[in-house]
PDB file of N, CA and C in Angstrom:
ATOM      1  N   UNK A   1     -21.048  29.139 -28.085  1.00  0.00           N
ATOM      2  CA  UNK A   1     -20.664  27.946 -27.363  1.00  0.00           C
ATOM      3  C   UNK A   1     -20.964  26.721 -28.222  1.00  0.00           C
ATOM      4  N   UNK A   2     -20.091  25.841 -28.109  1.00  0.00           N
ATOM      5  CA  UNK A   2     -19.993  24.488 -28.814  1.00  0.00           C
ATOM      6  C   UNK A   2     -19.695  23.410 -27.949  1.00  0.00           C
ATOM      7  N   UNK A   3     -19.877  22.101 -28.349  1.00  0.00           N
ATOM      8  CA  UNK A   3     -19.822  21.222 -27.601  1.00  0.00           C
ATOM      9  C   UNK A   3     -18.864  20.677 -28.117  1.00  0.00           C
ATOM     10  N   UNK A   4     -18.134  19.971 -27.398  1.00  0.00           N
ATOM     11  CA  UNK A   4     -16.477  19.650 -27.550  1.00  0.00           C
ATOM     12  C   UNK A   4     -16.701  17.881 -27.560  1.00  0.00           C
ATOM     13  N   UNK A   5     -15.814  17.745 -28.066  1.00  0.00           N
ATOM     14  CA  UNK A   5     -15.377  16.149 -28.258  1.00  0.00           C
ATOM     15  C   UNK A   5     -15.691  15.029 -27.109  1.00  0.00           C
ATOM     16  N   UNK A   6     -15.447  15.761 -26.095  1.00  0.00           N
ATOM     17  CA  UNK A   6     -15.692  14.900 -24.579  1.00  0.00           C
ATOM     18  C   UNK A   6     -17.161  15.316 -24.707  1.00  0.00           C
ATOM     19  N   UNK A   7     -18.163  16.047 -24.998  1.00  0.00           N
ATOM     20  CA  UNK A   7     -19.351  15.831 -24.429  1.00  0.00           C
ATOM     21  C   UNK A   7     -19.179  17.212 -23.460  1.00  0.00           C
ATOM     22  N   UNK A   8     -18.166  18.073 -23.555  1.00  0.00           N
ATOM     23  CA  UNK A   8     -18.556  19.194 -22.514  1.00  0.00           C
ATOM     24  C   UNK A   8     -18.838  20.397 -23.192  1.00  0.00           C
ATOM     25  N   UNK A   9     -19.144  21.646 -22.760  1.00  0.00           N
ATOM     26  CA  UNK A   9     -19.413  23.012 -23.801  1.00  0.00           C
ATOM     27  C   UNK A   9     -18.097  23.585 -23.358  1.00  0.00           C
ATOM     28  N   UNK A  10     -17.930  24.343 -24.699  1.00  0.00           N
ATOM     29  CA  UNK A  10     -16.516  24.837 -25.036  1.00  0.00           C
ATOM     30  C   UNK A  10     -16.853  25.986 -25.805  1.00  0.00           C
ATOM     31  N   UNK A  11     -15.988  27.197 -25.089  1.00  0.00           N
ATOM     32  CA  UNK A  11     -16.420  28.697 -26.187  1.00  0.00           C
ATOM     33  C   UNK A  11     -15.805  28.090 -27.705  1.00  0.00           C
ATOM     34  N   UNK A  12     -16.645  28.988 -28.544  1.00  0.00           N
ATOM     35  CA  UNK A  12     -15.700  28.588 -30.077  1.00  0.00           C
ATOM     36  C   UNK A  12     -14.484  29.031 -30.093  1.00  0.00           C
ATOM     37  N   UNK A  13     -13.434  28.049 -30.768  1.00  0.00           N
ATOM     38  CA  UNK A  13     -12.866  28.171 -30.958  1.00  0.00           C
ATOM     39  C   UNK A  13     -10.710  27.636 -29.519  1.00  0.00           C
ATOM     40  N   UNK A  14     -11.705  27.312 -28.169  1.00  0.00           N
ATOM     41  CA  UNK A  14     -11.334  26.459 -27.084  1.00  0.00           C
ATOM     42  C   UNK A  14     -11.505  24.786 -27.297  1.00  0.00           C
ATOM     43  N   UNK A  15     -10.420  24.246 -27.340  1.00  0.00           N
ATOM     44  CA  UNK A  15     -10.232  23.115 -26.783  1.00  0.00           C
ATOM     45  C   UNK A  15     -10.617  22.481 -25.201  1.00  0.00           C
ATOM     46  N   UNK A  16     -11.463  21.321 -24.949  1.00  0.00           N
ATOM     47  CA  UNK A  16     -11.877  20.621 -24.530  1.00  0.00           C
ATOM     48  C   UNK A  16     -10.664  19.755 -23.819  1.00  0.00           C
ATOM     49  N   UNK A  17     -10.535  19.391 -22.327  1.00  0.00           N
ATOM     50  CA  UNK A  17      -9.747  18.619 -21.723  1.00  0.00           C
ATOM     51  C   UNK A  17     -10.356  17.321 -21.267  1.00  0.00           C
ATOM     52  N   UNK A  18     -10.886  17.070 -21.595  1.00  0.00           N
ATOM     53  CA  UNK A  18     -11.846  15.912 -20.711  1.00  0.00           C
ATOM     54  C   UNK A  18     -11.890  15.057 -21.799  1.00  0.00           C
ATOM     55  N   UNK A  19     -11.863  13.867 -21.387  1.00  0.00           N
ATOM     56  CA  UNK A  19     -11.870  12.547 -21.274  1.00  0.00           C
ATOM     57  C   UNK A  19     -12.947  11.419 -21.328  1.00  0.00           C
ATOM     58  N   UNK A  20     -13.394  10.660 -22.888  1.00  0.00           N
ATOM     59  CA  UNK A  20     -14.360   9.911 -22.490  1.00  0.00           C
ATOM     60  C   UNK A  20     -13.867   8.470 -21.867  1.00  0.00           C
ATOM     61  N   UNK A  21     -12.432   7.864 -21.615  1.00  0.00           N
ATOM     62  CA  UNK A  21     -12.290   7.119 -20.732  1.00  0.00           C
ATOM     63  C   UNK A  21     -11.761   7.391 -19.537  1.00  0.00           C
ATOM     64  N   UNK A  22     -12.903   8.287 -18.744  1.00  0.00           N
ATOM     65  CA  UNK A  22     -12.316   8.447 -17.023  1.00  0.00           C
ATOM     66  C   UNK A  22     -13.157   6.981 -16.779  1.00  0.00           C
ATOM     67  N   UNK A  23     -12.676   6.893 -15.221  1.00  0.00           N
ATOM     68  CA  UNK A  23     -13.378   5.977 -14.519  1.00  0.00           C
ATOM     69  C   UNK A  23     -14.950   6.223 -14.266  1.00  0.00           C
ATOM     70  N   UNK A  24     -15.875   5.513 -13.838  1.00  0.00           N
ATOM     71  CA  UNK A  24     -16.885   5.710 -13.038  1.00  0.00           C
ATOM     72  C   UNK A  24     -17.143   6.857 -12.087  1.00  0.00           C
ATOM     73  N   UNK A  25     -15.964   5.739 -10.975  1.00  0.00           N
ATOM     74  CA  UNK A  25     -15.704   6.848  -9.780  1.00  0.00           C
ATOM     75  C   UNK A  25     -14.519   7.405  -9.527  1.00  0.00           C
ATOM     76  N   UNK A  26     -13.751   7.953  -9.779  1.00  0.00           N
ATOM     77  CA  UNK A  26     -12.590   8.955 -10.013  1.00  0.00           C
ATOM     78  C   UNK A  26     -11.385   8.692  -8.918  1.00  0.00           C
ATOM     79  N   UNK A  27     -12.816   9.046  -7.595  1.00  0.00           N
ATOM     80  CA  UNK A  27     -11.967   9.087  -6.407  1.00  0.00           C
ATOM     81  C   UNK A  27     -11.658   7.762  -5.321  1.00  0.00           C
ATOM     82  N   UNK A  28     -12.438   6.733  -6.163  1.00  0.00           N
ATOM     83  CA  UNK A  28     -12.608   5.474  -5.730  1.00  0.00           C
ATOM     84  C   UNK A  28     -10.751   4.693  -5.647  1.00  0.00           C
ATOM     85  N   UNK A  29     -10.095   4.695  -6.680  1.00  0.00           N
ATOM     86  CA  UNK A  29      -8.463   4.895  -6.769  1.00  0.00           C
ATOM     87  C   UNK A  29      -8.204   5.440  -5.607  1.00  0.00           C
ATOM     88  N   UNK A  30      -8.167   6.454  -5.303  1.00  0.00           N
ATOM     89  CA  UNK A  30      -7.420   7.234  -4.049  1.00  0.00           C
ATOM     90  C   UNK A  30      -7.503   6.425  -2.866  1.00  0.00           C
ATOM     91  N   UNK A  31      -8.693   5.730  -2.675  1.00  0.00           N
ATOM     92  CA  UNK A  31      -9.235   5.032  -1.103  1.00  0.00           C
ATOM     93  C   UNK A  31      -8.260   3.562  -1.487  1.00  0.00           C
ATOM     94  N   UNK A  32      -8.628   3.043  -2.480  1.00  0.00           N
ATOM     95  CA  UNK A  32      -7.596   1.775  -2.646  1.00  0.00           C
ATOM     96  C   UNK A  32      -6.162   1.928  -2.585  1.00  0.00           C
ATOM     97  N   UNK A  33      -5.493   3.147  -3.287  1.00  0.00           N
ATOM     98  CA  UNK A  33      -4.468   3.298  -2.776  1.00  0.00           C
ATOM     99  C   UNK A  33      -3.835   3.688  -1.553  1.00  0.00           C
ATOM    100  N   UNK A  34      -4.581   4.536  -0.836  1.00  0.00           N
ATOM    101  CA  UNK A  34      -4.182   4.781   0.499  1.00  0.00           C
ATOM    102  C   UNK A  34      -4.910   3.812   1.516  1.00  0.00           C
ATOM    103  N   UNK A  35      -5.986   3.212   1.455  1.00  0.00           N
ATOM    104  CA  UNK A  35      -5.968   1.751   1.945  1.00  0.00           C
ATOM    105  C   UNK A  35      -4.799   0.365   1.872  1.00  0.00           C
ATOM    106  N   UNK A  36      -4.092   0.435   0.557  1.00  0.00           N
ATOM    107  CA  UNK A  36      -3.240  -0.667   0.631  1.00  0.00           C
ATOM    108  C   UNK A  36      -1.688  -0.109   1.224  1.00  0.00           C
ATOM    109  N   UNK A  37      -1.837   1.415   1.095  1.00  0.00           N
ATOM    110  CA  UNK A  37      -0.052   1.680   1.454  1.00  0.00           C
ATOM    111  C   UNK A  37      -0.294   1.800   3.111  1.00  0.00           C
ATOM    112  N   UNK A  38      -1.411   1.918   3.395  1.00  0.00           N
ATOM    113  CA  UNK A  38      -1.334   1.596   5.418  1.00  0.00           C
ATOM    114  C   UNK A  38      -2.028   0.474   5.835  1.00  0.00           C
ATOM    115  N   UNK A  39      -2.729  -0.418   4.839  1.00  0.00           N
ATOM    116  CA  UNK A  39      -2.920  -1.776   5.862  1.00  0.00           C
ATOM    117  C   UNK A  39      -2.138  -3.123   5.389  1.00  0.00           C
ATOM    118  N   UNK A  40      -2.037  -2.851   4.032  1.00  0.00           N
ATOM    119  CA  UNK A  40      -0.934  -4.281   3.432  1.00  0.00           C
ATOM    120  C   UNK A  40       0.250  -4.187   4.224  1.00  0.00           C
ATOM    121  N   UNK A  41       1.828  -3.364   4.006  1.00  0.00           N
ATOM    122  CA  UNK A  41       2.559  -3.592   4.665  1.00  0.00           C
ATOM    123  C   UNK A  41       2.267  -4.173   6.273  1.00  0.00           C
ATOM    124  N   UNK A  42       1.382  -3.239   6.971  1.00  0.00           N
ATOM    125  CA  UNK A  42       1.058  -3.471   8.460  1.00  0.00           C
ATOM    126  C   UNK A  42       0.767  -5.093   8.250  1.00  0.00           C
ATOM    127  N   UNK A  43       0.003  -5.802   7.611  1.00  0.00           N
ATOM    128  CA  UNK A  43      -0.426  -7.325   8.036  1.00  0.00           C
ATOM    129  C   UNK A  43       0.626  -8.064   7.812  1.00  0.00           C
ATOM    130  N   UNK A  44       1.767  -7.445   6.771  1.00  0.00           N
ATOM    131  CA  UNK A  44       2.610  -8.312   6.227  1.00  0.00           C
ATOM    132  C   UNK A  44       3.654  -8.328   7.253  1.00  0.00           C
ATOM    133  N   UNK A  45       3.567  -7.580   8.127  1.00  0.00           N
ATOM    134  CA  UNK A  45       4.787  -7.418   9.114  1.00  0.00           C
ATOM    135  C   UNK A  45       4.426  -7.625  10.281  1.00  0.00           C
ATOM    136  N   UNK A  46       2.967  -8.020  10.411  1.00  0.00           N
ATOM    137  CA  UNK A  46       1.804  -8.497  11.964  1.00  0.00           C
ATOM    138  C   UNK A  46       2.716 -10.258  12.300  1.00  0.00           C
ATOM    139  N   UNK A  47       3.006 -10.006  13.559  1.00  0.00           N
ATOM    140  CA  UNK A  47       3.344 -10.725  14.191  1.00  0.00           C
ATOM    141  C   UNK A  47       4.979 -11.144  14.627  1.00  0.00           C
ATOM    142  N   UNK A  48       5.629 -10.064  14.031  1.00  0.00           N
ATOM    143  CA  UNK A  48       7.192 -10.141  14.428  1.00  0.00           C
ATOM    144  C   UNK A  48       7.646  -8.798  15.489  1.00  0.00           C
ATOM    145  N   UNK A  49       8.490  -9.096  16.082  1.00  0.00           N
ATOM    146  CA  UNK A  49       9.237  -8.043  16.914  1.00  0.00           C
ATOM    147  C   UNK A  49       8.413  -6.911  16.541  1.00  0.00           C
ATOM    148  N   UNK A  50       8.386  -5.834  17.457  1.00  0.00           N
ATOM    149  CA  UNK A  50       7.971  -4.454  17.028  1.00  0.00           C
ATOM    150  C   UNK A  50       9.067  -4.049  16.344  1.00  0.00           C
ATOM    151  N   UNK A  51       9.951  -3.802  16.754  1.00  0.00           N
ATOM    152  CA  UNK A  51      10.734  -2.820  15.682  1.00  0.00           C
ATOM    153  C   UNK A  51      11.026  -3.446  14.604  1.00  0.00           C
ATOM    154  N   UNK A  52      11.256  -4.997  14.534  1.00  0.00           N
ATOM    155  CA  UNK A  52      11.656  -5.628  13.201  1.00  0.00           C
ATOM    156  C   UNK A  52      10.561  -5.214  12.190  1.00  0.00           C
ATOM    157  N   UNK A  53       8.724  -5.510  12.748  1.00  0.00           N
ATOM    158  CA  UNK A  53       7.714  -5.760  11.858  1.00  0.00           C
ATOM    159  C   UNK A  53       8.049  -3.650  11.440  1.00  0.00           C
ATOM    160  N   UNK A  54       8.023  -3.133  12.200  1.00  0.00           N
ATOM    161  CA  UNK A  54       8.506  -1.137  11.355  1.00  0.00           C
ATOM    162  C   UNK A  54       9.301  -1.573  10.317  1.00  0.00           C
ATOM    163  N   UNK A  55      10.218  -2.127  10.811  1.00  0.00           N
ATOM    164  CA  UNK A  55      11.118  -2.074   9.683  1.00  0.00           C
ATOM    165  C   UNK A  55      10.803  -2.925   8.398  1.00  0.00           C
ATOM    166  N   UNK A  56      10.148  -4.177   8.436  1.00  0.00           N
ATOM    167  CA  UNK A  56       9.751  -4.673   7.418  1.00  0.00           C
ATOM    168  C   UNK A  56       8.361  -3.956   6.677  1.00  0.00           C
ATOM    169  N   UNK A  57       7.884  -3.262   7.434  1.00  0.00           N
ATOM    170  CA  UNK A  57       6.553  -2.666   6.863  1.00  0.00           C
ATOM    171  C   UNK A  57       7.184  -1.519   5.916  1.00  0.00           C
ATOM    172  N   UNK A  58       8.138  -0.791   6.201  1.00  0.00           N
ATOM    173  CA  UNK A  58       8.858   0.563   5.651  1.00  0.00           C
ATOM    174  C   UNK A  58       9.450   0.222   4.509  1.00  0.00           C
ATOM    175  N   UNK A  59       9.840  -1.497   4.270  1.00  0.00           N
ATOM    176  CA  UNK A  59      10.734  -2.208   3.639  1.00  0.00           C
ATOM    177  C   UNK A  59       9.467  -2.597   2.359  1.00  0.00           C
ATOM    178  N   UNK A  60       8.308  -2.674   2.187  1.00  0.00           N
ATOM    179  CA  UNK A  60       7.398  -3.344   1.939  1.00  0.00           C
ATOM    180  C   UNK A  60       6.797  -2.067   0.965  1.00  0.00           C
ATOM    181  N   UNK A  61       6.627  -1.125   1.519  1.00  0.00           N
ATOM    182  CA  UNK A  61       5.850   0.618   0.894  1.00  0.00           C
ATOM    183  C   UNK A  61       7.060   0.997   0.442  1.00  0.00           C
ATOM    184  N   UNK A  62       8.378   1.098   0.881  1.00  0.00           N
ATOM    185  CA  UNK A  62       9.299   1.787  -0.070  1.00  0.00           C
ATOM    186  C   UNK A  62       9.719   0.619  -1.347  1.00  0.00           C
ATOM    187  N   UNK A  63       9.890  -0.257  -1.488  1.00  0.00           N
ATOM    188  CA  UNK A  63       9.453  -1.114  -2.528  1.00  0.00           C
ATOM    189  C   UNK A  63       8.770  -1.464  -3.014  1.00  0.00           C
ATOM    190  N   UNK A  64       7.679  -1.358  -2.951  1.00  0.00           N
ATOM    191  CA  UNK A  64       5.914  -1.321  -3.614  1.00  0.00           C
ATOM    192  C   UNK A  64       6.028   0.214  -4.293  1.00  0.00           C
ATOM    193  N   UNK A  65       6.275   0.903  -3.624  1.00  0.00           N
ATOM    194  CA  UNK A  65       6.331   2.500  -4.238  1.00  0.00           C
ATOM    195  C   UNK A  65       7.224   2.500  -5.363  1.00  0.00           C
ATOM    196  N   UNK A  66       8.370   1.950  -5.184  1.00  0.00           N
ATOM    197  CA  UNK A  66       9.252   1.876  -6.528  1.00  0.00           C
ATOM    198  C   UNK A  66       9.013   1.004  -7.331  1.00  0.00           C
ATOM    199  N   UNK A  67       9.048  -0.031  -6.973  1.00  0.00           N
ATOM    200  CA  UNK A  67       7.968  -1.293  -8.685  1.00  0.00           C
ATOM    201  C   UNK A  67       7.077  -0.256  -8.762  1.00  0.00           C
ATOM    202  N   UNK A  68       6.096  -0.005  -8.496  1.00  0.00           N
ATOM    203  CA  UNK A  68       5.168   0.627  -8.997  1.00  0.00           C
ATOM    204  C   UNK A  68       4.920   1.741  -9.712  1.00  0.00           C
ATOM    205  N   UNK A  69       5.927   2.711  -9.580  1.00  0.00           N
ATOM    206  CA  UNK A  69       6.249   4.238 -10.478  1.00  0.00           C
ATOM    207  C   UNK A  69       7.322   3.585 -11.104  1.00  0.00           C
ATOM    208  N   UNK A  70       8.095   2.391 -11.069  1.00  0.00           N
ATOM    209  CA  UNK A  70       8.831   1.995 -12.347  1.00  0.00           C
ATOM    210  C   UNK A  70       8.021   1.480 -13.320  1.00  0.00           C
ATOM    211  N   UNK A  71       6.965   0.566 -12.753  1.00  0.00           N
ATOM    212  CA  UNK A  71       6.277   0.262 -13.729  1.00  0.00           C
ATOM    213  C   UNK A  71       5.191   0.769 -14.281  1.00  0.00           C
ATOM    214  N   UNK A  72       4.817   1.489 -13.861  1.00  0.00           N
ATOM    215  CA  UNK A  72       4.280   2.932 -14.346  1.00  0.00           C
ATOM    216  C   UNK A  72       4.734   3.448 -15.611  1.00  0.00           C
ATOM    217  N   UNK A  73       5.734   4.106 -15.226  1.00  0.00           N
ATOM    218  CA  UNK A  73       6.785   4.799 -16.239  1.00  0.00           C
ATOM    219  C   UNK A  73       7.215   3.936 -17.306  1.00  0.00           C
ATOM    220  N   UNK A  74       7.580   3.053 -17.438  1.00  0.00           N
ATOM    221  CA  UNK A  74       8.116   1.850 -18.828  1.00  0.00           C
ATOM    222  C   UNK A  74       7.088   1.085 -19.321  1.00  0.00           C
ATOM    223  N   UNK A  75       5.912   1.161 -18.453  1.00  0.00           N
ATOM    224  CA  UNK A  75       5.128  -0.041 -19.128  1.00  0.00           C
ATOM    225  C   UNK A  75       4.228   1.331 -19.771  1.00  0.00           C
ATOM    226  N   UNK A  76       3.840   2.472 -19.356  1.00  0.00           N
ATOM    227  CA  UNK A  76       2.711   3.390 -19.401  1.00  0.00           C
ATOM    228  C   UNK A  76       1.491   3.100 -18.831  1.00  0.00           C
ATOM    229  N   UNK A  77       1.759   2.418 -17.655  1.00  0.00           N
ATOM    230  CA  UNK A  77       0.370   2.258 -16.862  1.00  0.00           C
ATOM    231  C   UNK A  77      -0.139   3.409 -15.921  1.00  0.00           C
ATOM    232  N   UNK A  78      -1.057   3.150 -15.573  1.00  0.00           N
ATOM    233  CA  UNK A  78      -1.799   4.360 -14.367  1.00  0.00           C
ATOM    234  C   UNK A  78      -0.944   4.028 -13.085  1.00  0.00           C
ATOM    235  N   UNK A  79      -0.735   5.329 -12.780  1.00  0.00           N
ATOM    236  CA  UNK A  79       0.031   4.687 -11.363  1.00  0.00           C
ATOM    237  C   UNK A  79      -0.415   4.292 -10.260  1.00  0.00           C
ATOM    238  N   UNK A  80      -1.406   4.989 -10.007  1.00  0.00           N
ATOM    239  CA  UNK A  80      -2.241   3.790  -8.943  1.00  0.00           C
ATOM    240  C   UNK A  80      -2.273   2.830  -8.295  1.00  0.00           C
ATOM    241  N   UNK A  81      -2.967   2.145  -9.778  1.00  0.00           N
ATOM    242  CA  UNK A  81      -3.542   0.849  -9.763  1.00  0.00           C
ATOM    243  C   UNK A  81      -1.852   0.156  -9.861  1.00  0.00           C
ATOM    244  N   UNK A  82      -0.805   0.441 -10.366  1.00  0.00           N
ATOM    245  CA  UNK A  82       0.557   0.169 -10.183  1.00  0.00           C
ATOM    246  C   UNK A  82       0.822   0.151  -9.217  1.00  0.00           C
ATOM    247  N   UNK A  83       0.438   0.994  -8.730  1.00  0.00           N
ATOM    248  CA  UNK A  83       1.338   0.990  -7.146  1.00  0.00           C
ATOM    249  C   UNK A  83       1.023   0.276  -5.922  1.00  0.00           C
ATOM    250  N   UNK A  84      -0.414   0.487  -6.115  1.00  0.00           N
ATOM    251  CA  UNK A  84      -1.314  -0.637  -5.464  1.00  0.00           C
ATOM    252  C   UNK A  84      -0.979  -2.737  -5.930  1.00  0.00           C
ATOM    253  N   UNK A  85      -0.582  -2.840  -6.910  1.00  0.00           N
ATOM    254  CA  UNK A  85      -0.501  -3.968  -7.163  1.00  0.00           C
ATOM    255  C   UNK A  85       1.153  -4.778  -6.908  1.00  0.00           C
ATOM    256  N   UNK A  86       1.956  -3.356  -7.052  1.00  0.00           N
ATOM    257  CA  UNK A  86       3.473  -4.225  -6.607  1.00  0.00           C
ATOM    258  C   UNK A  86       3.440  -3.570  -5.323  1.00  0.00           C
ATOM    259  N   UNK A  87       2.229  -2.937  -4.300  1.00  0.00           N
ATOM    260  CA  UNK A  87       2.760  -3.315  -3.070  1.00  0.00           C
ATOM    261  C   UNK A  87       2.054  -4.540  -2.461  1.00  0.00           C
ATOM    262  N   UNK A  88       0.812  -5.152  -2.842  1.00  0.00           N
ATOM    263  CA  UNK A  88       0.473  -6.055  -2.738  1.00  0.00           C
ATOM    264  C   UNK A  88       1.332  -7.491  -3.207  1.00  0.00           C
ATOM    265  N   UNK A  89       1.964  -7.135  -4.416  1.00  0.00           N
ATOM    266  CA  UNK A  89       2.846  -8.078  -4.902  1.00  0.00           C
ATOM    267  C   UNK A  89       4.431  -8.226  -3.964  1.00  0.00           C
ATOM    268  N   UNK A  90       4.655  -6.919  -3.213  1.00  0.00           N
ATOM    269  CA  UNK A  90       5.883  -6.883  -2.622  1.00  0.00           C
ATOM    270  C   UNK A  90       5.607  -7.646  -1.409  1.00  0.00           C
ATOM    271  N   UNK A  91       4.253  -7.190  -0.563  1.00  0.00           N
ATOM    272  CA  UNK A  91       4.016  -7.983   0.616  1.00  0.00           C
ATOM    273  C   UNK A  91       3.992  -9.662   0.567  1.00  0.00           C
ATOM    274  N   UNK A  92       3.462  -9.919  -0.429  1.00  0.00           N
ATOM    275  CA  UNK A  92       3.712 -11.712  -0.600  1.00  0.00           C
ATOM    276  C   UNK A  92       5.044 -11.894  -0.796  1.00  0.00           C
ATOM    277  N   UNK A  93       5.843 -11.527  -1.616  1.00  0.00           N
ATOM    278  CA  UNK A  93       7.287 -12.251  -2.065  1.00  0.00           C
ATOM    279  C   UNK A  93       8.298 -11.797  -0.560  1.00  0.00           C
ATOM    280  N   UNK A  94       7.998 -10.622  -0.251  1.00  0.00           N
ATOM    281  CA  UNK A  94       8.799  -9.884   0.598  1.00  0.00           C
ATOM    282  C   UNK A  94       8.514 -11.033   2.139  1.00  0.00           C
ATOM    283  N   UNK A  95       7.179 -11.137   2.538  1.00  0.00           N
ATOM    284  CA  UNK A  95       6.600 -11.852   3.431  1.00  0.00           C
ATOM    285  C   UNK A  95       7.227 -13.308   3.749  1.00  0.00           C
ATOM    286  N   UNK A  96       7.431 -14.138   1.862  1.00  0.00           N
ATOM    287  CA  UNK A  96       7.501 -15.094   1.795  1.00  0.00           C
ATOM    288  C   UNK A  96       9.382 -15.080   1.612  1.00  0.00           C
ATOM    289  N   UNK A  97       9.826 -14.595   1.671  1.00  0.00           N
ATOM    290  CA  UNK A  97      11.439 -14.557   1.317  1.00  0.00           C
ATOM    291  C   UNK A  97      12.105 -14.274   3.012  1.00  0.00           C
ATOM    292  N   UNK A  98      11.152 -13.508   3.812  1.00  0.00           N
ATOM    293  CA  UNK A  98      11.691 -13.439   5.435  1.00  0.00           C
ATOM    294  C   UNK A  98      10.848 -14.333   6.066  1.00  0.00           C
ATOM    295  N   UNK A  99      10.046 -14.991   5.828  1.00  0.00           N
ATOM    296  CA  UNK A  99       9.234 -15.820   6.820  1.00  0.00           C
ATOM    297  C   UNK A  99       9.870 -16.426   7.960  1.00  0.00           C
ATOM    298  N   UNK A 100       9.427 -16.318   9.172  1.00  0.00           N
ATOM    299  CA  UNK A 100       9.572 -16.800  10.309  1.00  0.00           C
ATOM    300  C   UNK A 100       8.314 -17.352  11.318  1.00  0.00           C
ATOM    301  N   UNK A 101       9.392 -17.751  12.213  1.00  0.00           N
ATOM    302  CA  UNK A 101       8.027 -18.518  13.205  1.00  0.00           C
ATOM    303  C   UNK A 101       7.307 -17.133  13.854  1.00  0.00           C
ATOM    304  N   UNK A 102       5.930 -17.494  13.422  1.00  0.00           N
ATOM    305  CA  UNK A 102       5.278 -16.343  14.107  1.00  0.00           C
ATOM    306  C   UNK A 102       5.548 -16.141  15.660  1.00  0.00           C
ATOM    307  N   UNK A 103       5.528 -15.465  15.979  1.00  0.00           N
ATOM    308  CA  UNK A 103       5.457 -15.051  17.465  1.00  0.00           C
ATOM    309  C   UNK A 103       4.614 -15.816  18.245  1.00  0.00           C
ATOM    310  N   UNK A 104       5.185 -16.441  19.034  1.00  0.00           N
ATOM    311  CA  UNK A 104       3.979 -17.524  20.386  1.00  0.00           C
ATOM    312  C   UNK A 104       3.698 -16.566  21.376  1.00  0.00           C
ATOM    313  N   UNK A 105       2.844 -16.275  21.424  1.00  0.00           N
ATOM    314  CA  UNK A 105       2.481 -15.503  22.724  1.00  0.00           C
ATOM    315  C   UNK A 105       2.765 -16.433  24.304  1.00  0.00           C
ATOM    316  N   UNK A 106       3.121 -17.447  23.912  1.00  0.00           N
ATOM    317  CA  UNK A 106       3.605 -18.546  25.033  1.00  0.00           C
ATOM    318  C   UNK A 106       5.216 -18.100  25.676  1.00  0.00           C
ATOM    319  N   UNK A 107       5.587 -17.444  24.745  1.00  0.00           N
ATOM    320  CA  UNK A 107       7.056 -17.363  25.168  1.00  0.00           C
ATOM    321  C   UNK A 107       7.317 -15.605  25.821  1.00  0.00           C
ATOM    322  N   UNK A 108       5.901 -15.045  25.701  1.00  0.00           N
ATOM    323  CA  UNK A 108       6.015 -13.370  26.318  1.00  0.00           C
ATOM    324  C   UNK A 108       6.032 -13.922  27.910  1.00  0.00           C
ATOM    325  N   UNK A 109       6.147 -12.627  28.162  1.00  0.00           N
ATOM    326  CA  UNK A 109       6.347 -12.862  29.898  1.00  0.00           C
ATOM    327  C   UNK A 109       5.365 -12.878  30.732  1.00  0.00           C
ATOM    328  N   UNK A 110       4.685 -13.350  31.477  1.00  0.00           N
ATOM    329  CA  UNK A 110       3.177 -13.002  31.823  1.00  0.00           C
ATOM    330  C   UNK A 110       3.333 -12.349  32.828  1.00  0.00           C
ATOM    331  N   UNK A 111       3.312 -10.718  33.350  1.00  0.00           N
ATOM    332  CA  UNK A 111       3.728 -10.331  34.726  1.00  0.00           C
ATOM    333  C   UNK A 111       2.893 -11.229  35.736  1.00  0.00           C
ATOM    334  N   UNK A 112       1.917 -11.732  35.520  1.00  0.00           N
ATOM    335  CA  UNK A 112       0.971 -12.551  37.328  1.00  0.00           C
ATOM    336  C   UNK A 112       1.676 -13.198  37.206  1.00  0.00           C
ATOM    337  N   UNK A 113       2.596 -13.942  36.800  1.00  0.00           N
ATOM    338  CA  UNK A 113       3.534 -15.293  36.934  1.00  0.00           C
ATOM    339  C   UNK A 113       4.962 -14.678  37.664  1.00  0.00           C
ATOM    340  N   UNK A 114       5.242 -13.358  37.280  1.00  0.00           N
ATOM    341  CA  UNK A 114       6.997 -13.375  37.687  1.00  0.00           C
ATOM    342  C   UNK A 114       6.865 -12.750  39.185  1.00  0.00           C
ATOM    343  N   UNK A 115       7.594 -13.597  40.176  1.00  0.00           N
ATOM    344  CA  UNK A 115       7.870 -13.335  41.520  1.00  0.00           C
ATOM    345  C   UNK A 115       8.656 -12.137  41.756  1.00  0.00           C
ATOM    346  N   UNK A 116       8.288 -11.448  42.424  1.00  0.00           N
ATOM    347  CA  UNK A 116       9.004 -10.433  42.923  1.00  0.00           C
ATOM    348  C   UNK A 116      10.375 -11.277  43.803  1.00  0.00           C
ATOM    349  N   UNK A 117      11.778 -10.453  43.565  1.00  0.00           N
ATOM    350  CA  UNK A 117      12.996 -10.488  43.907  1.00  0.00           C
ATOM    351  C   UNK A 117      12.832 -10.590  45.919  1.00  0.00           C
ATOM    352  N   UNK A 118      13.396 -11.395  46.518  1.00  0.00           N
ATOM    353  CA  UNK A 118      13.175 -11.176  48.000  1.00  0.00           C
ATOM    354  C   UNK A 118      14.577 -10.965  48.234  1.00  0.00           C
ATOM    355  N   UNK A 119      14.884 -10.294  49.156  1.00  0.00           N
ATOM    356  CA  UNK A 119      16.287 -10.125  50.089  1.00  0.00           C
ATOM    357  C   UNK A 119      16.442 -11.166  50.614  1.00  0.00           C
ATOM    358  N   UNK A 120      16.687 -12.310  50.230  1.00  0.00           N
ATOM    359  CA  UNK A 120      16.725 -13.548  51.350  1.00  0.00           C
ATOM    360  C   UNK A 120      18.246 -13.501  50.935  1.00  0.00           C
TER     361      UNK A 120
END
């Protein structure tokens, strides 16, 4: 047994797979990415119609997902941290290109207010 280039033991004559630039924490990536692909879209689409804000949230992760494995792929970045950054980048431009008046909760219906219909 020999010790291999990364710092791990390797029978003689086996190559070594490992890596002296991994991260710290490996799995720390995974939580940021699946943290930003279910709460970014959701805030970016908080406060419009229900079905509109689905649809802009779906609009937000399927375009964050594609900048991000495009730019992945042409630039040679980690995809990740790519993917994580043009969906964060998609929710601002995307956010800021549909902006509307937020929702007034003044204009919902308040049922204690609406009279029931009389046969008169």
């Amino acid at each position: 047994m020999t010790r291999g280039s990364g710092g791990s033991l390797a029978l003689s004559g086996q190559r070594t797979f490992t890596s002296n630039h991994s991260p710290a924490c490996p799995g720390a990536l995974g939580v940021y990415l699946v943290f930003t692909s279910l709460i970014v879209p959701a805030l970016a689409a908080a406060g419009r119609v229900q079905w509109r804000a689905l649809g802009l949230a779906w609009l937000i992760g399927a375009v964050g997902y594609a900048l991000g494995l495009l730019a992945s792929a042409l630039a040679d970045l980690p995809s990740g941290p790519a993917i994580v950054w043009s969906i964060a980048v998609s929710a601002l431009l995307i956010g800021y290109l549909l902006r509307s008046k937020p929702l007034d909760r003044t204009d919902a219906v308040d049922p204690a207010r609406v009279r029931p219909e009389t046969g008169n």
